[in-house]
C-alpha atoms as a PDB file:
ATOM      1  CA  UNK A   1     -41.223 -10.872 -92.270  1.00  0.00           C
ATOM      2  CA  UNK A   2     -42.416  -7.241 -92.943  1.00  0.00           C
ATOM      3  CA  UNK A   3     -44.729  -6.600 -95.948  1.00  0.00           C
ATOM      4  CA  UNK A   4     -42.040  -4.662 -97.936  1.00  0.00           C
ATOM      5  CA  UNK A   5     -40.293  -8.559 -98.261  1.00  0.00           C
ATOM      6  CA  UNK A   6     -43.058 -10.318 -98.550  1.00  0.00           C
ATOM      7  CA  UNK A   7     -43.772  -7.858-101.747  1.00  0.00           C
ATOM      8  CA  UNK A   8     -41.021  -8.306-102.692  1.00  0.00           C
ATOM      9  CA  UNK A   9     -40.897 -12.667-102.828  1.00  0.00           C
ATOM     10  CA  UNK A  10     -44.141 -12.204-104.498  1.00  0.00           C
ATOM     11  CA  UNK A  11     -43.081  -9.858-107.420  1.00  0.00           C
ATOM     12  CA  UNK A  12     -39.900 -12.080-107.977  1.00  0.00           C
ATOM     13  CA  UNK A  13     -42.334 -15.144-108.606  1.00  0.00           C
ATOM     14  CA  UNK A  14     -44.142 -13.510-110.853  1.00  0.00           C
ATOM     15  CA  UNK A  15     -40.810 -13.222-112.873  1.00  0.00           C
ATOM     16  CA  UNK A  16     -40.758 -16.825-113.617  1.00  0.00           C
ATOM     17  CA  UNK A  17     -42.963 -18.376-116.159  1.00  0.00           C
ATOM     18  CA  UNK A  18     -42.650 -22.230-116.017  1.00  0.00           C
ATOM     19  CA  UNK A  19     -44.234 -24.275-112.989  1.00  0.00           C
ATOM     20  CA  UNK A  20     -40.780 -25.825-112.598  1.00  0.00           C
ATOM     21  CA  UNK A  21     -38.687 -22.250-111.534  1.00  0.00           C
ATOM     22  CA  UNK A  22     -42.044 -21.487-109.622  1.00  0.00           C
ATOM     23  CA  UNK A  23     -42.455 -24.218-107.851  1.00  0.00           C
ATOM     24  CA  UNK A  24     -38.653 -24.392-106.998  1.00  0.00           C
ATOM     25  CA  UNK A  25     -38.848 -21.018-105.856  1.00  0.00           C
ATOM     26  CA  UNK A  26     -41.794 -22.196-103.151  1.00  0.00           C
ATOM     27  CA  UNK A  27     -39.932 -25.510-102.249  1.00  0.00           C
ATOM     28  CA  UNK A  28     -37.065 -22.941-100.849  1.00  0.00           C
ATOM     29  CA  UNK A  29     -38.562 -20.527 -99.110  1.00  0.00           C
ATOM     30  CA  UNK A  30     -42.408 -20.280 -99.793  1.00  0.00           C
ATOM     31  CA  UNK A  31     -44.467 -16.546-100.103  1.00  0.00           C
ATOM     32  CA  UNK A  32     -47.707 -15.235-101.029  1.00  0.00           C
ATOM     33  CA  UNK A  33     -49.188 -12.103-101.438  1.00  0.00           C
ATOM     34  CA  UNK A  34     -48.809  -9.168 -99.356  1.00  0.00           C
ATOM     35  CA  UNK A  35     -51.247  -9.935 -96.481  1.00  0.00           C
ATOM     36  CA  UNK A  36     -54.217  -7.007 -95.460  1.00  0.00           C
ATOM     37  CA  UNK A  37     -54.162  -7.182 -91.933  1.00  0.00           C
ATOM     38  CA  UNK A  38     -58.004  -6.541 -91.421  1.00  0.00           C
ATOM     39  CA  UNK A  39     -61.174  -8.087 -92.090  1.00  0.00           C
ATOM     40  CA  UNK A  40     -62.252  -8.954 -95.962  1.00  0.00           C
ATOM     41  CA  UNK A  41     -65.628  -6.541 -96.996  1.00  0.00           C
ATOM     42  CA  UNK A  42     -65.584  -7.018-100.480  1.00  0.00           C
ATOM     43  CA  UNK A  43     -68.561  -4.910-102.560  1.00  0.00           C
ATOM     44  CA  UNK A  44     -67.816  -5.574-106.512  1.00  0.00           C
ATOM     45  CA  UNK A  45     -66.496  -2.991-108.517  1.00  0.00           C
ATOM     46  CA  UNK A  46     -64.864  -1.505-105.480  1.00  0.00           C
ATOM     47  CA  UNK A  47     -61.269  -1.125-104.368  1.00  0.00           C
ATOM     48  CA  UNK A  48     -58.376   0.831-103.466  1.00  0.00           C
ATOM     49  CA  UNK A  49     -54.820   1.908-104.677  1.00  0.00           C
ATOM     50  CA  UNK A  50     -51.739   2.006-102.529  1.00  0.00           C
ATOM     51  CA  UNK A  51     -48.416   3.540-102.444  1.00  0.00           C
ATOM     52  CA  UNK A  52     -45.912   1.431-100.164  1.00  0.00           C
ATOM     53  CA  UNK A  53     -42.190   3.077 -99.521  1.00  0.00           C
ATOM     54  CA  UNK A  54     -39.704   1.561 -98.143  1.00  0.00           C
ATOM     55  CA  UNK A  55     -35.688   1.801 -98.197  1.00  0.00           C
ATOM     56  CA  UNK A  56     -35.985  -0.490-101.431  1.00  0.00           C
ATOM     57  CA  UNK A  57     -37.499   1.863-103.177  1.00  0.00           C
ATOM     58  CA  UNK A  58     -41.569   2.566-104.050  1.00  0.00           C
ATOM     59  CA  UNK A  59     -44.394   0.120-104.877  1.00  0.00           C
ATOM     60  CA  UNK A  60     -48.194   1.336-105.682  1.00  0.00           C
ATOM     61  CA  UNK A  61     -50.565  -1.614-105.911  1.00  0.00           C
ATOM     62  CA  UNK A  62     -54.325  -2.157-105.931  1.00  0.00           C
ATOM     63  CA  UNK A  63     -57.263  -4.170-104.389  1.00  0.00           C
ATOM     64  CA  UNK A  64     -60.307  -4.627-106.601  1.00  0.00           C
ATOM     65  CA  UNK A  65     -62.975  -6.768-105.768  1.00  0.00           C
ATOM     66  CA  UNK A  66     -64.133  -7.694-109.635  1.00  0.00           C
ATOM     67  CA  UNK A  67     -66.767 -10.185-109.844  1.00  0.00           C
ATOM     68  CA  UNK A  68     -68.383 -12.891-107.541  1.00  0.00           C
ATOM     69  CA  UNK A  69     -69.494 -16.645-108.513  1.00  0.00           C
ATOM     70  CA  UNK A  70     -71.063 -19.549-106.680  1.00  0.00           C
ATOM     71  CA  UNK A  71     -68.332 -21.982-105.345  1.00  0.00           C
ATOM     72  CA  UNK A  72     -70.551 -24.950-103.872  1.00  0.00           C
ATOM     73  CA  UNK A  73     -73.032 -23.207-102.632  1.00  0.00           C
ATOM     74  CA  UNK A  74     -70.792 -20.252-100.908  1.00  0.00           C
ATOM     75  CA  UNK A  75     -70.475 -17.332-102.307  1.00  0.00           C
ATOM     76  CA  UNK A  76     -67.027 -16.800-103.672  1.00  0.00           C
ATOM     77  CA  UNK A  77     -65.198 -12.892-104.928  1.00  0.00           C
ATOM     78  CA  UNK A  78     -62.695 -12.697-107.625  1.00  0.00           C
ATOM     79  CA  UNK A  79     -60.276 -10.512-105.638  1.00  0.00           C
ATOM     80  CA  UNK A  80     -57.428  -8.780-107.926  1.00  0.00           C
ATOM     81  CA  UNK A  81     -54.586  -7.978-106.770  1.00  0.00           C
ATOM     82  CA  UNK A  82     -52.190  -5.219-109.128  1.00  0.00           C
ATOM     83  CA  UNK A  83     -48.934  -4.355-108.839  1.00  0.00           C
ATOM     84  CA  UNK A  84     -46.431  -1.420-110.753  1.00  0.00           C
ATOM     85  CA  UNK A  85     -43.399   0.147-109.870  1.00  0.00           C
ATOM     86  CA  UNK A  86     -40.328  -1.475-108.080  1.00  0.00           C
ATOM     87  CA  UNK A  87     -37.669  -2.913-110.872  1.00  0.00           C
ATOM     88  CA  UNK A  88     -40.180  -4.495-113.074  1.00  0.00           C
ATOM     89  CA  UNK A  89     -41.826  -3.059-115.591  1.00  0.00           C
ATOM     90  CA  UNK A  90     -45.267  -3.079-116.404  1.00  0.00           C
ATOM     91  CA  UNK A  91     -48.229  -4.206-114.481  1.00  0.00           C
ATOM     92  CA  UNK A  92     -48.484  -7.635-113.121  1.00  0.00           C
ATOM     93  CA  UNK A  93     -51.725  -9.035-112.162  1.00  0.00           C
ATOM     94  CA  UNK A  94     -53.321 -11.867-109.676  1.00  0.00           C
ATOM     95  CA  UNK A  95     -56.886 -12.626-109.433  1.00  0.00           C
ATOM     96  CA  UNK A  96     -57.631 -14.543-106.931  1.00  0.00           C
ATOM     97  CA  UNK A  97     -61.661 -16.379-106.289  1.00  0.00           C
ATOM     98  CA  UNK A  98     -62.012 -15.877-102.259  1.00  0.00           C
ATOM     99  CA  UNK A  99     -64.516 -17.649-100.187  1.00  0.00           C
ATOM    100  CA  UNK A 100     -65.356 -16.924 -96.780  1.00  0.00           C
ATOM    101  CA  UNK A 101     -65.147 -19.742 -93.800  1.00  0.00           C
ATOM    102  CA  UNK A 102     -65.367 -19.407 -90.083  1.00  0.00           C
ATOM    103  CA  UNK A 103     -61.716 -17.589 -89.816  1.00  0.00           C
ATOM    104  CA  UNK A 104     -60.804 -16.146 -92.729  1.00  0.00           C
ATOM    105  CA  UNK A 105     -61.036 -16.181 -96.797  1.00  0.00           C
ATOM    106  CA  UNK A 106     -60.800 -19.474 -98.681  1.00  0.00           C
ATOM    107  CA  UNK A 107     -58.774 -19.772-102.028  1.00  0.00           C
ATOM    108  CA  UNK A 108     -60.259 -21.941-104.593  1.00  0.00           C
ATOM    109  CA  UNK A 109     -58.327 -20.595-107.817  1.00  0.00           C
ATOM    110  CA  UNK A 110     -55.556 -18.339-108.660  1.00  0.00           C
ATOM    111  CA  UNK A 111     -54.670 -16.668-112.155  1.00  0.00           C
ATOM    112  CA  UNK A 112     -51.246 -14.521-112.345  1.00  0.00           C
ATOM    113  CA  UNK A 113     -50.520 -12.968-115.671  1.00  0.00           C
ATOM    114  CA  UNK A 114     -47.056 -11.039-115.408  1.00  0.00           C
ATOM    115  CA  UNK A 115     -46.398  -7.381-117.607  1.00  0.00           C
ATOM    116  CA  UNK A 116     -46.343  -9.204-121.478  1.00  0.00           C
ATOM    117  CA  UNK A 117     -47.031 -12.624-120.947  1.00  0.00           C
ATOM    118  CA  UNK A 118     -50.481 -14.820-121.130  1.00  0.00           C
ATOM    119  CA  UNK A 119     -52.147 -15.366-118.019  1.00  0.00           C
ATOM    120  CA  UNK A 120     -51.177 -18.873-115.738  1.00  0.00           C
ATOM    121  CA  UNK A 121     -53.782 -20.547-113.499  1.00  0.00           C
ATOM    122  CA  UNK A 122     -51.730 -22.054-110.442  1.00  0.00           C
ATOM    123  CA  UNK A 123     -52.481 -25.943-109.796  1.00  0.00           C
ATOM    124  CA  UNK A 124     -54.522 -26.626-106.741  1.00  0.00           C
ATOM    125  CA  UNK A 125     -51.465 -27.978-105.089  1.00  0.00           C
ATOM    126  CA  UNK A 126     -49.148 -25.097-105.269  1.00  0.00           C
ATOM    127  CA  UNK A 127     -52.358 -23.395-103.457  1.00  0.00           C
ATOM    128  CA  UNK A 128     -53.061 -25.618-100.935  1.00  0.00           C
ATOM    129  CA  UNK A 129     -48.919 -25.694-100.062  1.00  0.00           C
ATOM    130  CA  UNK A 130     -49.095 -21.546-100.021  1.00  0.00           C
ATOM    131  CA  UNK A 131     -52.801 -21.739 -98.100  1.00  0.00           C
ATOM    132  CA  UNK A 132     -50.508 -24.449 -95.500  1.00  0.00           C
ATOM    133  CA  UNK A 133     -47.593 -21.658 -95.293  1.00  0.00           C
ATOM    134  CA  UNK A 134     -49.933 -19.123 -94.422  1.00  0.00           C
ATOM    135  CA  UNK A 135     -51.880 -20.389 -91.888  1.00  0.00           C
ATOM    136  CA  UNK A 136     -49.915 -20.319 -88.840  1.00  0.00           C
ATOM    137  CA  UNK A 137     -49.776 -16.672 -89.306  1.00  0.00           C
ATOM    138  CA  UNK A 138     -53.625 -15.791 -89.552  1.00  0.00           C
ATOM    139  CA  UNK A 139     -55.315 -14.552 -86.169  1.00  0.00           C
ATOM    140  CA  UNK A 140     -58.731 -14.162 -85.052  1.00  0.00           C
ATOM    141  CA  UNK A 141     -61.049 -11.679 -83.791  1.00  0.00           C
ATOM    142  CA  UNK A 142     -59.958  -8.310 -85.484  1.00  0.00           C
ATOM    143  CA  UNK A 143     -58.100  -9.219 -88.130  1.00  0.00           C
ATOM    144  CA  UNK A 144     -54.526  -9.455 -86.516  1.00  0.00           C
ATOM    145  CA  UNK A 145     -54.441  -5.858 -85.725  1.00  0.00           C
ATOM    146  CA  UNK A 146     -53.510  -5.769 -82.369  1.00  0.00           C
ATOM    147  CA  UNK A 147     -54.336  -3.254 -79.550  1.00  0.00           C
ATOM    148  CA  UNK A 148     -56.349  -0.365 -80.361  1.00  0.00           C
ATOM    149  CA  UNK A 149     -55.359   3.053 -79.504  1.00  0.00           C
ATOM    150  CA  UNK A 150     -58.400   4.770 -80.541  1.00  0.00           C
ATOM    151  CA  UNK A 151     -59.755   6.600 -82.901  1.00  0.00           C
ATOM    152  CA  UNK A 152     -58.651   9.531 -85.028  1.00  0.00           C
ATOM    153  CA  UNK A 153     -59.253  11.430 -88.380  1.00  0.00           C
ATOM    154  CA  UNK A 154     -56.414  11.499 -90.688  1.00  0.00           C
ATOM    155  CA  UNK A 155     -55.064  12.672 -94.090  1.00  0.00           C
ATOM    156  CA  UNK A 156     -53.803  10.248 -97.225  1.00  0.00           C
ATOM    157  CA  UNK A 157     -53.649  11.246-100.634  1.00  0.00           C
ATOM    158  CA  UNK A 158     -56.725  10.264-101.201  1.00  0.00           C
ATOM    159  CA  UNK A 159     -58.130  12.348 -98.685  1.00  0.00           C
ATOM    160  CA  UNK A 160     -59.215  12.872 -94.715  1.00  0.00           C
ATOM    161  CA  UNK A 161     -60.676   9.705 -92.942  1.00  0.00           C
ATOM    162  CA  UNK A 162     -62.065   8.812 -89.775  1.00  0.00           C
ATOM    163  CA  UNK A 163     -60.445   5.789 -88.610  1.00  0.00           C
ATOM    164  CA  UNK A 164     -59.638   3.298 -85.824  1.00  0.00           C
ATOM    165  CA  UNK A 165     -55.748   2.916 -85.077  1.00  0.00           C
ATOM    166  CA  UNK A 166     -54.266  -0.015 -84.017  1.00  0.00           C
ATOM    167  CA  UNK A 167     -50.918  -1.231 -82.641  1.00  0.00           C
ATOM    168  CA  UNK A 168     -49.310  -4.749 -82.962  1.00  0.00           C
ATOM    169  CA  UNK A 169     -45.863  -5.920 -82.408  1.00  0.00           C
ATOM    170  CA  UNK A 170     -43.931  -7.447 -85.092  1.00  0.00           C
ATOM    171  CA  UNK A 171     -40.437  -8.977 -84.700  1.00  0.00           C
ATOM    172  CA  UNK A 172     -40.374  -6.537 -81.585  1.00  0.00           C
ATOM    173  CA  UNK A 173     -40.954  -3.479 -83.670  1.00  0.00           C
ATOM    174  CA  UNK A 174     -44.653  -1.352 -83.819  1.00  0.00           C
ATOM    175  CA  UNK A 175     -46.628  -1.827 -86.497  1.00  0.00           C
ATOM    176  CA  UNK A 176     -49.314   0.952 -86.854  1.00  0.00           C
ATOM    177  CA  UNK A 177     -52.848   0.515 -88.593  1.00  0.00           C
ATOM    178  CA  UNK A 178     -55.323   3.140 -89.318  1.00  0.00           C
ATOM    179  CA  UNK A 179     -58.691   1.652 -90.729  1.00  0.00           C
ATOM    180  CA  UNK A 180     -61.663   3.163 -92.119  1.00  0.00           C
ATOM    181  CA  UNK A 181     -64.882   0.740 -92.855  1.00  0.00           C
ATOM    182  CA  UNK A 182     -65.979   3.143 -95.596  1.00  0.00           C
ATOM    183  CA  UNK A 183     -62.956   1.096 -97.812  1.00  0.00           C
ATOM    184  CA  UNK A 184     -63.220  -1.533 -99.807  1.00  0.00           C
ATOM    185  CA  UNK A 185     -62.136  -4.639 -99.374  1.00  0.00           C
ATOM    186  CA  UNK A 186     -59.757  -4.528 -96.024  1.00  0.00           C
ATOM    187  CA  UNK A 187     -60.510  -0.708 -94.945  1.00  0.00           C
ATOM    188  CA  UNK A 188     -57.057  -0.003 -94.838  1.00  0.00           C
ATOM    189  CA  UNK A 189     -55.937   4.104 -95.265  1.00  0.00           C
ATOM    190  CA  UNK A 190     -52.166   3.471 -93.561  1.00  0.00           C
ATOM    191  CA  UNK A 191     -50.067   1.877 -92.965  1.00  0.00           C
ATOM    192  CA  UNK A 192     -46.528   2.791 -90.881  1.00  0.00           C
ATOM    193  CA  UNK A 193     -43.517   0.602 -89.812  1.00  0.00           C
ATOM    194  CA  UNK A 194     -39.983   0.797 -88.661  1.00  0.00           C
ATOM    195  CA  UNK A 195     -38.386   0.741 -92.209  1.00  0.00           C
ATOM    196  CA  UNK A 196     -41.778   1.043 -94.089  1.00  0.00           C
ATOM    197  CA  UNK A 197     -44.966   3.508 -94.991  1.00  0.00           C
ATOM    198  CA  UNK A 198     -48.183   2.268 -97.191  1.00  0.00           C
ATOM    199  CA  UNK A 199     -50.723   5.311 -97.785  1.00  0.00           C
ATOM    200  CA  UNK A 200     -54.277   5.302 -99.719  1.00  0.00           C
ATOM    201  CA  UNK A 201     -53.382   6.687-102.774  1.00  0.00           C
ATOM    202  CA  UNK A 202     -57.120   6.524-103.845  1.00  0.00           C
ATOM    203  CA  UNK A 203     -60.574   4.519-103.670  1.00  0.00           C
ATOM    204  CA  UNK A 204     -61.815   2.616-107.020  1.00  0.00           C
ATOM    205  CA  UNK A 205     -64.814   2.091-108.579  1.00  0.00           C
ATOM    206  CA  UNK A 206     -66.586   0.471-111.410  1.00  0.00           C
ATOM    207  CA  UNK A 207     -63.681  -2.243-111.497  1.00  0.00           C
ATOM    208  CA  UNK A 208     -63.428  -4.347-114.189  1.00  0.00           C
ATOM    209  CA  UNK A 209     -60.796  -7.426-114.656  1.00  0.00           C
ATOM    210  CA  UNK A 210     -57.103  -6.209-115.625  1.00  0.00           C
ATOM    211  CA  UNK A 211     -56.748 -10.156-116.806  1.00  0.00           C
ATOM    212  CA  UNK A 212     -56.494  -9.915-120.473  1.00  0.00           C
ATOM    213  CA  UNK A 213     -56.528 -13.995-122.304  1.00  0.00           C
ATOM    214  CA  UNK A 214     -57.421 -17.435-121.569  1.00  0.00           C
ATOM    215  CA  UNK A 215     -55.761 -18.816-118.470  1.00  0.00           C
ATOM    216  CA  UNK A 216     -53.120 -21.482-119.273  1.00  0.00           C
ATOM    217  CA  UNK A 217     -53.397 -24.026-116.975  1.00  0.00           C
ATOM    218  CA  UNK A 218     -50.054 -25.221-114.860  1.00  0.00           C
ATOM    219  CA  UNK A 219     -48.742 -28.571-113.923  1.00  0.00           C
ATOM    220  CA  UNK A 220     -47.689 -28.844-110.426  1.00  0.00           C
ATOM    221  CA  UNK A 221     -44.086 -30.647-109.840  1.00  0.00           C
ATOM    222  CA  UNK A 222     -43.728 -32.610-107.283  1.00  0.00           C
ATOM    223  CA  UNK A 223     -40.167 -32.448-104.986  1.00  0.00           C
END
């Protein structure tokens, strides 16, 4: 599925606001959150913005990395996650507390808060069944980049970069990567596709939580 869908799932469950709808939604399909393809560096307070076009339309969206806690005896980051643009309005949030294991990050909680509405903390077992979903598409060793063509110096928005491109196949079509270590938290400047093109619209710092209220915790139906 290419990121420009998987957006897309993600910003429709965001729509609903009972467990029941959201929960539905996952028992037919299943999505999560448009997946970085590189390694997860998070420094707090850092991040970057993103504009992603494709023929639905354009999507910017950011990656902060706004706090860390303890999460028995690991260190954990509260990743957020920020979406505008596409046919909702308003900004719609997802914080998300990441640990690191052997492989890749851990969840251990969630908090989504759409454009007007309180903030929802997802159940452990809507995680777990997302976490499940996920996992037979995560890859070792660099991230699920692919082959690397080399190395070049390119020009984004938010300025020129000297990066490492990669190639991977993806349903048969080339996916092309260019990454940059000096970013924060997955090092990503492009992005290019066959029907899609995500570009580093700028770096962040001094990043602060866009959650705004008390999480309200969600039961979890069971199917």
């Amino acid at each position: 599925m290419s990121l420009a869908k998987k957006l897309g799932i993600f910003c429709t469950i965001w729509i609903g606001v009972s467990a029941c709808a959201w929960a539905q939604f996952m028992h037919q399909g299943g999505a999560h959150p448009p997946q970085m393809p590189s390694t997860f560096r998070p420094v707090v307070g850092s991040g970057a913005q993103y504009q992603m076009t494709s023929k639905d339309g354009t999507v910017d969206f950011s990656y902060a990395v706004v706090g860390k806690e303890q999460v028995g005896g690991d260190q954990g980051y509260w990743l957020e996650i920020r979406t505008t643009g596409g046919k909702m309005p308003g900004e719609m949030v997802m914080k998300q507390l990441m640990v690191m294991n052997a492989s890749h990050p851990e969840i251990k909680r969630m908090i989504m808060q759409p454009p007007g509405r309180p903030p929802m903390e997802m159940p452990m077992g809507m995680m777990e069944m997302m976490q499940r979903r996920g996992a037979s598409g995560q890859e070792s060793g660099n991230g699920g980049l692919g082959e690397k063509i080399g190395e070049e110096t390119i020009t984004v928005p938010a300025g020129a970069f000297e990066c490492e491109h990669y190639r991977k196949q993806e349903n048969g079509k080339a996916v092309d990567y260019w990454i940059s270590t000096k970013i924060s938290p997955y090092g990503l400047v492009k992005m290019t596709g066959d029907d899609m093109t995500m570009v580093l619209e700028k770096t962040l710092t001094h990043e602060t939580s866009h959650i705004h209220g008390e999480p309200q915790k969600m039961d979890f139906p069971h199917f």
